[in-house]
C-alpha atoms as a PDB file:
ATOM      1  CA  UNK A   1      -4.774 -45.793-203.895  1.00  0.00           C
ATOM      2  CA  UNK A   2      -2.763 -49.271-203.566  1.00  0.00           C
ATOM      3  CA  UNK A   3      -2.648 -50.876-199.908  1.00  0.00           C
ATOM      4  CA  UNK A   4       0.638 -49.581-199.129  1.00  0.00           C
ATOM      5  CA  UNK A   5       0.021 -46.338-199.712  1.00  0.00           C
ATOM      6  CA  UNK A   6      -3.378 -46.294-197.080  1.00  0.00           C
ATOM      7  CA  UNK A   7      -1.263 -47.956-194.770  1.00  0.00           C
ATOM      8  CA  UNK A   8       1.358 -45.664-195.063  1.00  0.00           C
ATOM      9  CA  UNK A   9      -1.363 -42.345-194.853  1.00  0.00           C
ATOM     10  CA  UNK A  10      -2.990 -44.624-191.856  1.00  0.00           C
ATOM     11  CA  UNK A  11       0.348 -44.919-189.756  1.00  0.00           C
ATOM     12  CA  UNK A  12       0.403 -40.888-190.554  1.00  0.00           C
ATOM     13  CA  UNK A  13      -2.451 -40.099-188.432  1.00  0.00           C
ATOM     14  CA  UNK A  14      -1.918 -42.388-185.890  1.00  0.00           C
ATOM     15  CA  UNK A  15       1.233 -40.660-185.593  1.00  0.00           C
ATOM     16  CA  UNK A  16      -0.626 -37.430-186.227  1.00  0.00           C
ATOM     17  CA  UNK A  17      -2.939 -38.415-183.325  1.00  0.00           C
ATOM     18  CA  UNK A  18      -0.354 -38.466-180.607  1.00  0.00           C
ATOM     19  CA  UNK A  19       1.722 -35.355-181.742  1.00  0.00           C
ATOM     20  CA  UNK A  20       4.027 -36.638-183.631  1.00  0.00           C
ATOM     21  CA  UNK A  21       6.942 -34.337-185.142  1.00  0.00           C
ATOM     22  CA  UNK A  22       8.755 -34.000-188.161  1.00  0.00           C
ATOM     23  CA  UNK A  23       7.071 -37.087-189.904  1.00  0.00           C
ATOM     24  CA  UNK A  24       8.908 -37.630-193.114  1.00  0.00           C
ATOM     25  CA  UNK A  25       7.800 -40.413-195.773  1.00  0.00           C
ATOM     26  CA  UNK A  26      10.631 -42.188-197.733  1.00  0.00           C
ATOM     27  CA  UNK A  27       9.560 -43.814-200.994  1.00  0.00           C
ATOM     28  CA  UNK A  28      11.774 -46.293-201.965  1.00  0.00           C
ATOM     29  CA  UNK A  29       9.893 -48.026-204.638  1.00  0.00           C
ATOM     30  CA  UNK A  30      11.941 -46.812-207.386  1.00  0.00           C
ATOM     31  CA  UNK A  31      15.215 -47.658-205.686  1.00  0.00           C
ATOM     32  CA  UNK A  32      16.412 -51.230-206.732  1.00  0.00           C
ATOM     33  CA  UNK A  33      17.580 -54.010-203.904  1.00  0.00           C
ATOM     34  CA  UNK A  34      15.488 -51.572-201.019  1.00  0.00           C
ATOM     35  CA  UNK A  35      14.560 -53.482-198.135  1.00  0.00           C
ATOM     36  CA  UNK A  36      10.583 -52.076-198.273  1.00  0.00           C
ATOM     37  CA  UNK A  37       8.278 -50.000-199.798  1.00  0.00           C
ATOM     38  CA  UNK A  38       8.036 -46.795-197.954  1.00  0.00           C
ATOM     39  CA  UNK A  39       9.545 -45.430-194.165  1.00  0.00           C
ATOM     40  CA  UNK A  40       7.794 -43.223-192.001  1.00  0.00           C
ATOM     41  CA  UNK A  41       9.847 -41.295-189.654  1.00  0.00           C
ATOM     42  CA  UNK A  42       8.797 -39.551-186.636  1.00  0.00           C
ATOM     43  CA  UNK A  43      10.086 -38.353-183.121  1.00  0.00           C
ATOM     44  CA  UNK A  44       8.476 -37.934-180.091  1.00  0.00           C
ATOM     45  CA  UNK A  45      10.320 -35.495-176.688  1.00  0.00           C
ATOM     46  CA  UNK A  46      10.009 -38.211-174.670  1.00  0.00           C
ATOM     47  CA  UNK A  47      10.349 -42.261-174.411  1.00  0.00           C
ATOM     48  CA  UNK A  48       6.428 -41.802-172.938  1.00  0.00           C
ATOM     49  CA  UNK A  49       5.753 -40.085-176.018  1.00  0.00           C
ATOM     50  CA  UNK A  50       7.568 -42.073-178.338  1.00  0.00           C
ATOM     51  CA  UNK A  51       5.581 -45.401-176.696  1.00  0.00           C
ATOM     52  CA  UNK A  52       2.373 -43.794-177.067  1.00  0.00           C
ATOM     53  CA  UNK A  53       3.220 -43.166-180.631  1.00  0.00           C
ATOM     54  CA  UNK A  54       4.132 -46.554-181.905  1.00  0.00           C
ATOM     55  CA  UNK A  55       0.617 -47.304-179.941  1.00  0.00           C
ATOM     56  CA  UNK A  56      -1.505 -45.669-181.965  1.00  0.00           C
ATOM     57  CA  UNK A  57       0.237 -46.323-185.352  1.00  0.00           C
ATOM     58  CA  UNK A  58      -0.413 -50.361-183.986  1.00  0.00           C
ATOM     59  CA  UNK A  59      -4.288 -49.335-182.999  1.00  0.00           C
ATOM     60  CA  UNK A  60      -4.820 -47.178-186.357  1.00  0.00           C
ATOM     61  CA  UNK A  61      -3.067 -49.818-188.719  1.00  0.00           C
ATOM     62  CA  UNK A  62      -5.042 -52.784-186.740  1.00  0.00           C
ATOM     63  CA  UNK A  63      -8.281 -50.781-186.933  1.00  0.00           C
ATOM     64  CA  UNK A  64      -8.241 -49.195-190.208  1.00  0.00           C
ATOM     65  CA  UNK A  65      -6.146 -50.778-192.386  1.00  0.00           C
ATOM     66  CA  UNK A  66      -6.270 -54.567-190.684  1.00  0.00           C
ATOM     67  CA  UNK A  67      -2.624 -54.582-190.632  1.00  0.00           C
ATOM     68  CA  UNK A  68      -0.424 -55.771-187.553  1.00  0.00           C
ATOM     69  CA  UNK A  69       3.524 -55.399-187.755  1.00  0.00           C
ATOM     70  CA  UNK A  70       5.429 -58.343-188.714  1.00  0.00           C
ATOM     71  CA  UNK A  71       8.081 -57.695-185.666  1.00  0.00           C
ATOM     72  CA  UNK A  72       8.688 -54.124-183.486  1.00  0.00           C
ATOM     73  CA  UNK A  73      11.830 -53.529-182.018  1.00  0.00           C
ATOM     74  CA  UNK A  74      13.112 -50.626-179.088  1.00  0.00           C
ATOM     75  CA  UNK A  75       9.706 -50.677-177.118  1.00  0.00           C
ATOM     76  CA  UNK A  76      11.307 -51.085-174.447  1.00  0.00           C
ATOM     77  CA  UNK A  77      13.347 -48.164-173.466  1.00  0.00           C
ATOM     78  CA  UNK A  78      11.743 -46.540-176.746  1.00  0.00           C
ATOM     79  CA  UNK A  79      14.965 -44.049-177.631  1.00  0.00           C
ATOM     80  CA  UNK A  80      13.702 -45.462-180.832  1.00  0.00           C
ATOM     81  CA  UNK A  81      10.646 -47.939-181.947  1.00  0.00           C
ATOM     82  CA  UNK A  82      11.411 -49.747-185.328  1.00  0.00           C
ATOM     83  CA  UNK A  83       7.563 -51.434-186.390  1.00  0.00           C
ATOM     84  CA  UNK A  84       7.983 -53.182-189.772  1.00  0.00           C
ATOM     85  CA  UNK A  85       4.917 -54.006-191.585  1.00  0.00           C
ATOM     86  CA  UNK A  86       6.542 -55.819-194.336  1.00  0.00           C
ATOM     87  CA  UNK A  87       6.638 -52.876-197.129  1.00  0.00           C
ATOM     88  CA  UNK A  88       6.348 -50.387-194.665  1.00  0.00           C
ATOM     89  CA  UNK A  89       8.810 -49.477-191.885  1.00  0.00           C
ATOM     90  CA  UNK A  90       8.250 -47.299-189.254  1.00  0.00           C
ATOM     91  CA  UNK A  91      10.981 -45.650-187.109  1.00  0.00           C
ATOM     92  CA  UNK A  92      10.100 -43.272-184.105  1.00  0.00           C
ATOM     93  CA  UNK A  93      12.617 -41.812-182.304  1.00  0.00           C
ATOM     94  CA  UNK A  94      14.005 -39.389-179.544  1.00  0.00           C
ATOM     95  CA  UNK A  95      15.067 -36.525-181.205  1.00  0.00           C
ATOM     96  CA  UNK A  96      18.846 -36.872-180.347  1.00  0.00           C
ATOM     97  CA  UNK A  97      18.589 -41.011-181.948  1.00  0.00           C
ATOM     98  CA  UNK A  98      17.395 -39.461-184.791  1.00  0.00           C
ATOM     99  CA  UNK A  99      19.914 -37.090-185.891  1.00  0.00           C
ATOM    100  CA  UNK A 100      22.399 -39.423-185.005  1.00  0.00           C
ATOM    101  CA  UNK A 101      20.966 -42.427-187.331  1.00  0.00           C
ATOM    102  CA  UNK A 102      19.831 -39.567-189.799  1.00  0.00           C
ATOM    103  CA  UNK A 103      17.900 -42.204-192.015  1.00  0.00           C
ATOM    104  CA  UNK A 104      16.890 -39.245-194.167  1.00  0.00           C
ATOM    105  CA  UNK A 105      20.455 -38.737-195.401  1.00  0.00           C
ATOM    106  CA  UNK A 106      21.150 -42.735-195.933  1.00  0.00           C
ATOM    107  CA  UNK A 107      18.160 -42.814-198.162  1.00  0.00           C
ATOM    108  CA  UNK A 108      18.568 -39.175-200.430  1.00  0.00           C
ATOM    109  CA  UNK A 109      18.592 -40.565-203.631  1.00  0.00           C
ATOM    110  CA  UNK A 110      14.551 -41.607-202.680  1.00  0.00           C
ATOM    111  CA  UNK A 111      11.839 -39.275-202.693  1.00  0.00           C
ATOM    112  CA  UNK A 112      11.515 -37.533-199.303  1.00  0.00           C
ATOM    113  CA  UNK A 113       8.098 -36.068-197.964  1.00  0.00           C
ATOM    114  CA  UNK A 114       7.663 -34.155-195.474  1.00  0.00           C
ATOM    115  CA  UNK A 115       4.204 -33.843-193.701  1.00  0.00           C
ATOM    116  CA  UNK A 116       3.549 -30.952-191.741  1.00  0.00           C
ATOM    117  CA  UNK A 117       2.913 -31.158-187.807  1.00  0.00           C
ATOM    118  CA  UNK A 118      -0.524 -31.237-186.207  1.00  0.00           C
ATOM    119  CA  UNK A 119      -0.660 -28.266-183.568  1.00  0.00           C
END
């Protein structure tokens, strides 16, 4: 496995760790002129939630894979925390910022995963 891709299953369960929802992976590596890599997309219910989340993908990706974002963005009010870690980007949102932005439907000509919730 190449270092994207453990950075990109790291920022999984730190998003894992905190409950986050409906991650999705978007692999844009086969998509000319993309602006990264790979986006994880996630949503926490609440801007508490959605704070803790982007906290623990920072504290996995520091701890595990030695990795610290280049720039984050929304902390905030954290309706939505963009953390880009060059060829990864991470977006975590409220659930009503993310159906409006729908970043899943910009980017359908990738290859979409979806990972299945943690209970």
């Amino acid at each position: 496995m190449d270092q994207t891709s453990e950075l990109v299953q790291t920022i999984i369960r730190g998003l894992q760790e905190k409950k986050g929802k409906n991650i999705v992976t978007v692999d844009l590596t086969r998509l000319s002129g993309a602006i990264c890599q790979y986006m994880v997309i996630s949503e926490g219910n609440t801007p508490t939630q959605v704070s803790a989340l982007s906290d623990s993908v920072w504290d996995f990706a520091r701890k595990e894979a030695h990795e610290k974002p280049l720039s984050i963005d929304g902390y905030q009010y954290a309706h939505w925390v963009g953390m880009d870690y060059g060829t990864v980007l991470v977006h975590i949102f409220l659930p009503e910022q993310r159906q409006f932005y729908n970043l899943e439907s910009l980017w359908a000509d990738s290859k979409i995963k979806q990972i299945p919730d943690i209970d």
